[in-house]
Protein backbone atom coordinates (compact mmCIF):
# COMPACT_ATOMS: atom_id res chain seq x y z
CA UNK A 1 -32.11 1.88 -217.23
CA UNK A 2 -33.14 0.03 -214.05
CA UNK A 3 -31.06 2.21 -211.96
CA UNK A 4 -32.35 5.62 -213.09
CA UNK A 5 -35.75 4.73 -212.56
CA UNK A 6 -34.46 3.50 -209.16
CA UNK A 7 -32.81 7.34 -209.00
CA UNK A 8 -36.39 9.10 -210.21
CA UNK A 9 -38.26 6.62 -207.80
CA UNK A 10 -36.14 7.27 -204.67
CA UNK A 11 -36.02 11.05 -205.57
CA UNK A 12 -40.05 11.31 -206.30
CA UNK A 13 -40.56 9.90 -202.95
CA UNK A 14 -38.44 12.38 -200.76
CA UNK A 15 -40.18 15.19 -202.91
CA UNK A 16 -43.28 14.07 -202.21
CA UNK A 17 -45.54 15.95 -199.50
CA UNK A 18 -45.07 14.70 -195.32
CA UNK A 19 -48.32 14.91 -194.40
CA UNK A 20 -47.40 13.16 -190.99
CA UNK A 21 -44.29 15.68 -190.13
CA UNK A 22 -46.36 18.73 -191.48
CA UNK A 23 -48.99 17.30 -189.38
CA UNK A 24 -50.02 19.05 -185.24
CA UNK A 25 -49.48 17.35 -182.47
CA UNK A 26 -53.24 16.75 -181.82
CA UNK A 27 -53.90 15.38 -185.46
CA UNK A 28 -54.57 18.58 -187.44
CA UNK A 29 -52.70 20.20 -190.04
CA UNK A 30 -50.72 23.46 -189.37
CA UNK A 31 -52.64 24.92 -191.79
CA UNK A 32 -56.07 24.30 -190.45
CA UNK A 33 -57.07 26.74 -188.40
CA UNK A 34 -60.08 25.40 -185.84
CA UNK A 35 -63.18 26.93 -184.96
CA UNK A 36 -62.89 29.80 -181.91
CA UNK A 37 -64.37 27.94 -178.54
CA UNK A 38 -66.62 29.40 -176.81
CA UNK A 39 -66.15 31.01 -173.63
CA UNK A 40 -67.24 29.65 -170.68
CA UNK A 41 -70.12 31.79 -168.72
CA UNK A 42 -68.90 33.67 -166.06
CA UNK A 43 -70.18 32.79 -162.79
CA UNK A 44 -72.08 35.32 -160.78
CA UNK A 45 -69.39 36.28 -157.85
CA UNK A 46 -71.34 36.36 -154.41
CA UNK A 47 -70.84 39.94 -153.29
CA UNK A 48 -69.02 40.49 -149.69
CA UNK A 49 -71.45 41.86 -146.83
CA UNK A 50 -69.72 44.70 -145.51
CA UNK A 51 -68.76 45.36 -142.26
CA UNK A 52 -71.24 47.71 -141.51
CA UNK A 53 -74.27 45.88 -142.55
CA UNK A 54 -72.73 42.60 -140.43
CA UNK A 55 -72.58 45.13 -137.79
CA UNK A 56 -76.31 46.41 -138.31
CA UNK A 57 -77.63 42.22 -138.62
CA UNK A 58 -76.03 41.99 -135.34
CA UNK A 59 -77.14 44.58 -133.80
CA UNK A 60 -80.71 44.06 -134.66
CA UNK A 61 -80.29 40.17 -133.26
CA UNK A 62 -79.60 41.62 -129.76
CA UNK A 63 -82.31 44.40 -129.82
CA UNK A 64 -84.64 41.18 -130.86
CA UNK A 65 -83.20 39.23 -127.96
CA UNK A 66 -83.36 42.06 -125.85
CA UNK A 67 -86.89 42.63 -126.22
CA UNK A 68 -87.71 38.74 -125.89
CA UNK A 69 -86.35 38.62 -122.40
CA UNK A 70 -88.19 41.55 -121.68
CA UNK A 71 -91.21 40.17 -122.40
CA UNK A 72 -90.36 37.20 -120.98
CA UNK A 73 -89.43 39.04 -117.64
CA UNK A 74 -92.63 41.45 -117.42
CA UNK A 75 -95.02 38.39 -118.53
CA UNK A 76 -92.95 36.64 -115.36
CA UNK A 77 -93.48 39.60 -113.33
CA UNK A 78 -96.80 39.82 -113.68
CA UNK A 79 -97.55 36.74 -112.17
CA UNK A 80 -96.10 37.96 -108.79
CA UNK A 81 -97.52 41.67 -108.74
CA UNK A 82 -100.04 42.99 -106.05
CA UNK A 83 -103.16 43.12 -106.82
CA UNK A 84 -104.50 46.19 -107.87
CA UNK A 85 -101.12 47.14 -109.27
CA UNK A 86 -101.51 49.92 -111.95
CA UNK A 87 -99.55 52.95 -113.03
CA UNK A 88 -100.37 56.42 -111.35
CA UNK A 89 -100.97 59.84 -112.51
CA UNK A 90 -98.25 61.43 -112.48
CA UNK A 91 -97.15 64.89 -114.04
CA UNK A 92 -93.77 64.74 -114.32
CA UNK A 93 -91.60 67.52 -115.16
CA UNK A 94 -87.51 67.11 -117.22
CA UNK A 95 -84.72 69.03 -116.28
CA UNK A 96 -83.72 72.52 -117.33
CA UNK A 97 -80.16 70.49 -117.59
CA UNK A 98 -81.78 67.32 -120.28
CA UNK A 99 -80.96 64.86 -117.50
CA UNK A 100 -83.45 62.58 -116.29
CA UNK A 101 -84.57 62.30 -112.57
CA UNK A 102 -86.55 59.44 -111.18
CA UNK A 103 -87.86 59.53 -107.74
CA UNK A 104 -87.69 55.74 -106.19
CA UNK A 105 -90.41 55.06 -103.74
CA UNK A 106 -89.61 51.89 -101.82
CA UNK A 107 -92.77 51.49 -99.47
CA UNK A 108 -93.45 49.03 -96.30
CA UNK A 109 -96.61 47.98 -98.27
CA UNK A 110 -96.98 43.89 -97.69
CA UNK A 111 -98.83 42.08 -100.42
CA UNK A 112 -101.88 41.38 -98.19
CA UNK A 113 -102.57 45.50 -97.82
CA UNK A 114 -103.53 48.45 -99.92
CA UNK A 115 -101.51 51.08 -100.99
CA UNK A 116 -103.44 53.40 -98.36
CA UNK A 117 -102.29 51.34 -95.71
CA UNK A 118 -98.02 52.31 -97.14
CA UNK A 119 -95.37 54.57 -96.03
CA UNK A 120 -92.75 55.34 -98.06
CA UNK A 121 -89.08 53.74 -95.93
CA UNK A 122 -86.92 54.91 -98.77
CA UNK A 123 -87.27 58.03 -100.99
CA UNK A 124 -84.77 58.49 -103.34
CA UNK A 125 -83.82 60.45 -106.63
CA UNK A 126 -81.78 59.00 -109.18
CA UNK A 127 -80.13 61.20 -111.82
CA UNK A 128 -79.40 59.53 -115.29
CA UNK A 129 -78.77 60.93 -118.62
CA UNK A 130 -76.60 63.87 -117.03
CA UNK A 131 -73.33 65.19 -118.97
CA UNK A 132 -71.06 64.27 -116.96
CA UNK A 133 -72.13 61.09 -117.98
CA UNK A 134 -72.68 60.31 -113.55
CA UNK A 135 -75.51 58.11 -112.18
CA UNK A 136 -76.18 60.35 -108.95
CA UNK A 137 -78.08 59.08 -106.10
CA UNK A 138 -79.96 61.83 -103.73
CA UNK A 139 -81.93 60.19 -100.46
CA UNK A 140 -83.90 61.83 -97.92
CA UNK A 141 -84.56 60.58 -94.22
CA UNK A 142 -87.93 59.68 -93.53
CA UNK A 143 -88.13 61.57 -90.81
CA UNK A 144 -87.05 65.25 -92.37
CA UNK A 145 -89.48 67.57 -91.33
CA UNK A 146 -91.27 69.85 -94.73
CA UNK A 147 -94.20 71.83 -95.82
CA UNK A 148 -96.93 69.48 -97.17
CA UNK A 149 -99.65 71.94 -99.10
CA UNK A 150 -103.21 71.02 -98.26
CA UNK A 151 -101.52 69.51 -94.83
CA UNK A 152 -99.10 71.60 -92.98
CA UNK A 153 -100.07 74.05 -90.44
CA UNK A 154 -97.23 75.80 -89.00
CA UNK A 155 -94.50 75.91 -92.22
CA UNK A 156 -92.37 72.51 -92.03
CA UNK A 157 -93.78 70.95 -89.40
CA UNK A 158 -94.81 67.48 -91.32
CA UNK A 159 -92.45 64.30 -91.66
CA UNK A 160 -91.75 63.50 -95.44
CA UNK A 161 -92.52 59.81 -95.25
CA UNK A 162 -96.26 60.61 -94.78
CA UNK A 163 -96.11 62.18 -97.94
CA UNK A 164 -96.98 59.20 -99.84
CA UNK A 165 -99.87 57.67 -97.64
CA UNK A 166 -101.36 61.15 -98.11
CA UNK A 167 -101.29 60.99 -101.48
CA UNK A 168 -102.55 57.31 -101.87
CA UNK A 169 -105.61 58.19 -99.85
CA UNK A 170 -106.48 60.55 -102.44
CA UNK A 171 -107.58 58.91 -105.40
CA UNK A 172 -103.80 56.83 -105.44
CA UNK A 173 -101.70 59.86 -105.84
CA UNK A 174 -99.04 58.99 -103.53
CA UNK A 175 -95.99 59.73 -105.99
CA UNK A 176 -97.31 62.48 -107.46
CA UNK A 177 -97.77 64.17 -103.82
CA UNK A 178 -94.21 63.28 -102.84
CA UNK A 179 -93.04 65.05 -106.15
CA UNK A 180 -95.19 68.62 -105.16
CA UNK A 181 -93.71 68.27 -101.98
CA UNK A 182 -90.16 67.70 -103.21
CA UNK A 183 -90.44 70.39 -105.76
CA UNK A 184 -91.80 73.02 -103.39
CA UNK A 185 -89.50 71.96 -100.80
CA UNK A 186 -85.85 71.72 -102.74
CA UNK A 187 -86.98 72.42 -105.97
CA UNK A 188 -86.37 69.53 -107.77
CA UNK A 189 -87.60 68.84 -111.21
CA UNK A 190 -88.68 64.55 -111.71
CA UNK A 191 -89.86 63.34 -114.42
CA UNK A 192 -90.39 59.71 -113.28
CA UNK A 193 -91.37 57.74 -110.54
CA UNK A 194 -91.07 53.85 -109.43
CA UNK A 195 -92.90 52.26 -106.35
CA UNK A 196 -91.25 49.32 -105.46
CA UNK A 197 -92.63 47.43 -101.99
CA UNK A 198 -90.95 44.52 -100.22
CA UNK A 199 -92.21 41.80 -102.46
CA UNK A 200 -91.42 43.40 -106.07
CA UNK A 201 -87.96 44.39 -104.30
CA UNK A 202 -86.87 40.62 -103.73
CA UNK A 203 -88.44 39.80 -106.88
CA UNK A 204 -86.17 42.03 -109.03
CA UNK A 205 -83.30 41.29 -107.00
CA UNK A 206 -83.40 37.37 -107.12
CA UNK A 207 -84.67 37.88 -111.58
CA UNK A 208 -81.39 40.15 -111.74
CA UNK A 209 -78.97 38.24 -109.32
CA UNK A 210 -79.63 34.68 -109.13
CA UNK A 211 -76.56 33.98 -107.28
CA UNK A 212 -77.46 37.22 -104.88
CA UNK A 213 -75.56 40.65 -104.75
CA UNK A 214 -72.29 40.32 -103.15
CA UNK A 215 -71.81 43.40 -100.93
CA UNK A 216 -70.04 44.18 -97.80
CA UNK A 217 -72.69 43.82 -94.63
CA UNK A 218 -72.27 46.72 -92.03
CA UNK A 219 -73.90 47.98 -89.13
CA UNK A 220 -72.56 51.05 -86.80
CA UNK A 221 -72.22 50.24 -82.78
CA UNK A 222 -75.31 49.22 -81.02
CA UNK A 223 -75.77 50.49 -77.55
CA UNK A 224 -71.78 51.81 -77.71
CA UNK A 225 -70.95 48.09 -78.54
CA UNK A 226 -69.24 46.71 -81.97
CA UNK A 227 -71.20 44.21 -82.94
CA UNK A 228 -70.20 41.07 -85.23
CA UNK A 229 -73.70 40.04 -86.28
CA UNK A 230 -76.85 41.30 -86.05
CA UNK A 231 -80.74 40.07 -85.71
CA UNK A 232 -82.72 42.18 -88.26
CA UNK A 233 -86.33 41.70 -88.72
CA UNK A 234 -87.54 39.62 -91.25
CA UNK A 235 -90.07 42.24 -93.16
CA UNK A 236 -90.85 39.68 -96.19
CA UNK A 237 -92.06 37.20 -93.81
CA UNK A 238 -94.03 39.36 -91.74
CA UNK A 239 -97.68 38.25 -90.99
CA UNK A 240 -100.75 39.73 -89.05
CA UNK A 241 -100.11 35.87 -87.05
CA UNK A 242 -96.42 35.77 -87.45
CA UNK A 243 -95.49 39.50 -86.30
CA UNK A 244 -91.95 38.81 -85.25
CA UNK A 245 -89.74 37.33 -87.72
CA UNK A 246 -85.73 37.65 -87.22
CA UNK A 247 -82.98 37.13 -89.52
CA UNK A 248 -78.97 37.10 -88.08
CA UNK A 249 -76.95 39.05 -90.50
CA UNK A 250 -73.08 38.72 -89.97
CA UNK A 251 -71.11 41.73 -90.57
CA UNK A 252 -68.75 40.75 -93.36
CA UNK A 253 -68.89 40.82 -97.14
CA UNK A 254 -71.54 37.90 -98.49
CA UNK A 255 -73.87 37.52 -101.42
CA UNK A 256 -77.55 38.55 -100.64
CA UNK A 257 -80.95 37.18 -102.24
CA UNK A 258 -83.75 39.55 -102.56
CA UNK A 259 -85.19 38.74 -98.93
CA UNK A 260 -81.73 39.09 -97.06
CA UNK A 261 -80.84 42.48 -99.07
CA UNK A 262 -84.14 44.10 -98.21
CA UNK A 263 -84.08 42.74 -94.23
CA UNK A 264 -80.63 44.64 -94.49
CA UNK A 265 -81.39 47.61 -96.05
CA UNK A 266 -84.50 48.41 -93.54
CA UNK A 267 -82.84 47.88 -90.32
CA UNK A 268 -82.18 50.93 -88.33
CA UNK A 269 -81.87 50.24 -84.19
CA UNK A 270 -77.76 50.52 -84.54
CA UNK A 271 -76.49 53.49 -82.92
CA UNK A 272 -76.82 55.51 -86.10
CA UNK A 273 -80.22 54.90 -86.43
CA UNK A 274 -82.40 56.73 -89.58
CA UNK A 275 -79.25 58.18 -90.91
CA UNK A 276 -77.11 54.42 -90.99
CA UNK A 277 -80.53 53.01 -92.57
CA UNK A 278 -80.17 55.71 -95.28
CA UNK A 279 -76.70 54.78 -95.71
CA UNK A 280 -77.66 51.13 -96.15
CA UNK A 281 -79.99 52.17 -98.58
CA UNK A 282 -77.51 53.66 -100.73
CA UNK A 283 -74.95 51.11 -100.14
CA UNK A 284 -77.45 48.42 -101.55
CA UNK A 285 -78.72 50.71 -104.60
CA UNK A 286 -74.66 50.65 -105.31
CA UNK A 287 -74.17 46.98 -105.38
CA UNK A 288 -77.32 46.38 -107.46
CA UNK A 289 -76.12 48.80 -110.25
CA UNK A 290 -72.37 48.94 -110.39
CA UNK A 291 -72.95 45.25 -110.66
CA UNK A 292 -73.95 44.82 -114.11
CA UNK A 293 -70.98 44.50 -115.72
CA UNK A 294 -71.05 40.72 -117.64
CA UNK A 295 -72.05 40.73 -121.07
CA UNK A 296 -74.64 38.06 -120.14
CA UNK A 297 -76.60 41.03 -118.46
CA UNK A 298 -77.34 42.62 -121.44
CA UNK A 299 -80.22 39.54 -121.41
CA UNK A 300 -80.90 38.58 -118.29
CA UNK A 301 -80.76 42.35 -117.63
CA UNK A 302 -83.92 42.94 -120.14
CA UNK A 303 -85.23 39.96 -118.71
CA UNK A 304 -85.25 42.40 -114.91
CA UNK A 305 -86.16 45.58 -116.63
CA UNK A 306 -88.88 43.52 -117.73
CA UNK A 307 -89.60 41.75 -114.10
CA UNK A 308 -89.77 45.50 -112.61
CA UNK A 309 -92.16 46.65 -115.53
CA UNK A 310 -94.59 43.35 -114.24
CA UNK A 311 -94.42 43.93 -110.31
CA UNK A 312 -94.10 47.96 -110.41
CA UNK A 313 -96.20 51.04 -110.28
CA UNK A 314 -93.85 52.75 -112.27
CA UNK A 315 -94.36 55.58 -115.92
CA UNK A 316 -91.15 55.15 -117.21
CA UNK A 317 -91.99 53.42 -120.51
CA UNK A 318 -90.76 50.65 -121.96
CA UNK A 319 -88.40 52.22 -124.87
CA UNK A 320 -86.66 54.48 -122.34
CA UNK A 321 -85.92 51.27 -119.94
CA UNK A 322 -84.45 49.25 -123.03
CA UNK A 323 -82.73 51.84 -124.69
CA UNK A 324 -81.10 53.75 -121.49
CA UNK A 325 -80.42 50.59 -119.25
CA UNK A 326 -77.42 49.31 -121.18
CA UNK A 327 -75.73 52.89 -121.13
CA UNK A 328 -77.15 53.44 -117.50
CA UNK A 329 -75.29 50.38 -116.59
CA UNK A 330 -71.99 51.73 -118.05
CA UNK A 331 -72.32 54.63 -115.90
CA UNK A 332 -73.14 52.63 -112.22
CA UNK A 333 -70.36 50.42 -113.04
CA UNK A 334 -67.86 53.62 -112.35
CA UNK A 335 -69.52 54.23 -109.16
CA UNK A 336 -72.62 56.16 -107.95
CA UNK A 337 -71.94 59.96 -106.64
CA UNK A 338 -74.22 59.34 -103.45
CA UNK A 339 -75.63 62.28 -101.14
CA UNK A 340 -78.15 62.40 -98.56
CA UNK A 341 -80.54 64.63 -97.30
CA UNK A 342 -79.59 66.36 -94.36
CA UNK A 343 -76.25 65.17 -93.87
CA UNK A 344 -75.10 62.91 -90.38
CA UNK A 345 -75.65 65.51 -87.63
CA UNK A 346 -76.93 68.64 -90.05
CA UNK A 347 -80.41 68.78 -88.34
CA UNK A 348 -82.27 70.51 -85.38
CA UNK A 349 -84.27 67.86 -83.15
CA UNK A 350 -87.95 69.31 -83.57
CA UNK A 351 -91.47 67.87 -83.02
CA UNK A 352 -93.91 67.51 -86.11
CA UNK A 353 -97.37 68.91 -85.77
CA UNK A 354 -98.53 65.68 -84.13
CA UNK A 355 -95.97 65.94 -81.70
CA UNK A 356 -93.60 63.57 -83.00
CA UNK A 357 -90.19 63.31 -83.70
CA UNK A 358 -88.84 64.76 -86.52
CA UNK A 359 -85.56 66.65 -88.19
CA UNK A 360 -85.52 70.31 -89.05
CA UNK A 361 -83.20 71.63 -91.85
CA UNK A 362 -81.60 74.42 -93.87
CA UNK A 363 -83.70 74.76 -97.00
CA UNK A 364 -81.93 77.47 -98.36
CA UNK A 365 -79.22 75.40 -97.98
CA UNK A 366 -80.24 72.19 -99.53
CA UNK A 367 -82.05 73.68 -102.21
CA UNK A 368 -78.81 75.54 -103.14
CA UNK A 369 -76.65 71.87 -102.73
CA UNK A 370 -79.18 69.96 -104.82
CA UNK A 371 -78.97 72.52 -107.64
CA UNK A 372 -74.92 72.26 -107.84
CA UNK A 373 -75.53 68.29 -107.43
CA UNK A 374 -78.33 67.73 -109.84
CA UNK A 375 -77.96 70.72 -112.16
């Protein structure tokens, strides 16, 4: 009897229920089923900044640069202009073509004299904006004899470098004289103008270049002789006590501050006299633009534009100089398509009606070689 309750014991047991096998593996029975957890919130994905609009952010940090520097340089600039400086009238016409012309006045005015007391040593018209997508670079000797309304007698028989002191005597119209007189002479169409005298020339150079322009120093023969160096006057140092100053120039490629470049531009007693001073003219307008080419200049470059706003006579606003420099630069770096007015040797010695010396030409000519040139 023992035995088969032993038997019903043993047999109850393995019947009975195994919680722990029927049992999960974390505790729970198979059956249960647990509560859903909740999701976790989705974080809010930072969205990507496209291309463009990195593009834009930079591009607005260098316009904002840009026009610090400029500030910078014109506040800096004013601090070394002549007195009296201010901007002329001037009623400037554009181009049939849409380029731009500028007519470049650099005159022998010292900072101790008036504008009346100026002649112009360099005029000069720069094309920009063309498209053919060429800086162009037309200059005319000094001494080229032209009709000057209001002041010619006999037809062309008055030197353009007077042009300007005419003009200044009249209420300060110098540059808008010298445009009448290029427009009724070669019919030329200029819409700005610059003045730019010995001290505001150094001072732009040595803002721009403060390790100088490099360029390649050359003179022609003087008296039939090659020379190796040359004594030039010193123009920057010039005073009413001190009327002599000399600087020796060596004929070989250098760098040039502001003071050395202009000494080298103005010289003209080699062999090729007016003409090689032209020339050198050109030559240094060259070095100064087709050397722009580091990035850094896109700064230090405002920082000029702004330099030449502060010490120049100039109309050419501020928006055109910022937004056309950078492309202008661009341009100059492939080279400058130079010409100047008359060509070496394509003149008639004449005397002006004062009974100086001065340069007849072929207007027809010119006019007709401008036109193809500057469109």
């Amino acid at each position: 009897m023992q035995s088969e309750q032993a038997y019903h014991s043993s047999q109850s047991y393995h019947q009975a229920p195994n919680f722990e096998s029927n049992s999960s593996s974390d505790g729970y029975n198979k059956h249960h089923h647990p509560r859903p957890s909740k999701k976790p919130k989705n974080k809010k994905k930072r969205k990507k900044v496209s291309f463009w609009k990195k593009l834009w952010r930079f591009l607005l940090l260098v316009i904002v640069l840009m026009i610090g520097f400029f500030i910078y340089g014109y506040h800096r600039g004013k601090s070394k202009a002549p007195e009296g400086l201010k901007t002329e009238k001037f009623s400037g016409q554009k181009t049939p073509s849409g380029a731009t012309n500028i007519l470049i006045l650099g005159t022998d005015q010292r900072d101790f004299q008036t504008t009346g007391d100026a002649r112009s040593d360099s005029i000069m018209v720069m094309q920009v904006n063309a498209k053919d997508n060429k800086v162009k670079l037309v200059s005319f000797m000094r001494d080229t004899l032209v009709y000057q309304p209001g002041v010619s007698q006999y037809g062309a028989d008055t030197k353009i470098n007077v042009a300007y002191n005419i003009g200044e005597q009249d209420n300060h119209q110098g540059a808008e004289y010298m445009r009448e007189v290029l427009k009724k002479n070669f019919d030329i169409d200029i819409q700005y103008y610059a003045l730019v005298n010995f001290n505001s020339f150094a001072t732009v150079i040595d803002s721009l270049y403060p390790m100088g322009v490099k360029i390649d120093a050359k003179f022609s023969t003087i008296d039939g002789e090659t020379v190796k160096s040359v004594d030039v006057p010193d123009d920057l140092n010039w005073t009413p006590e001190h009327q002599n100053p000399i600087q020796k120039i060596k004929v070989r490629p250098q760098r040039m501050d502001g003071r050395t470049l202009l000494n080298y531009a103005r010289f003209r007693k080699d062999d090729e006299g007016d003409f090689g001073r032209t020339k050198r003219q050109q030559q240094v307008m060259q070095a100064i633009m087709s050397g722009v080419k580091s990035p850094l200049t896109l700064f230090t470059g405002s920082s000029a534009l702004g330099t030449i706003k502060g010490v120049t006579s100039t109309n050419v606003s501020d928006f055109f100089m910022l937004t056309h420099a950078p492309g202008l630069a661009l341009d100059a770096a492939k080279g400058i398509e130079s010409y100047t007015v008359p060509e070496n040797g394509d003149w008639v010695d004449a005397l002006d009606q004062y009974g100086g010396s001065g340069l007849l030409i072929d207007f027809d000519k010119y006019q007709a070689k401008l036109k193809t040139l500057l469109g």
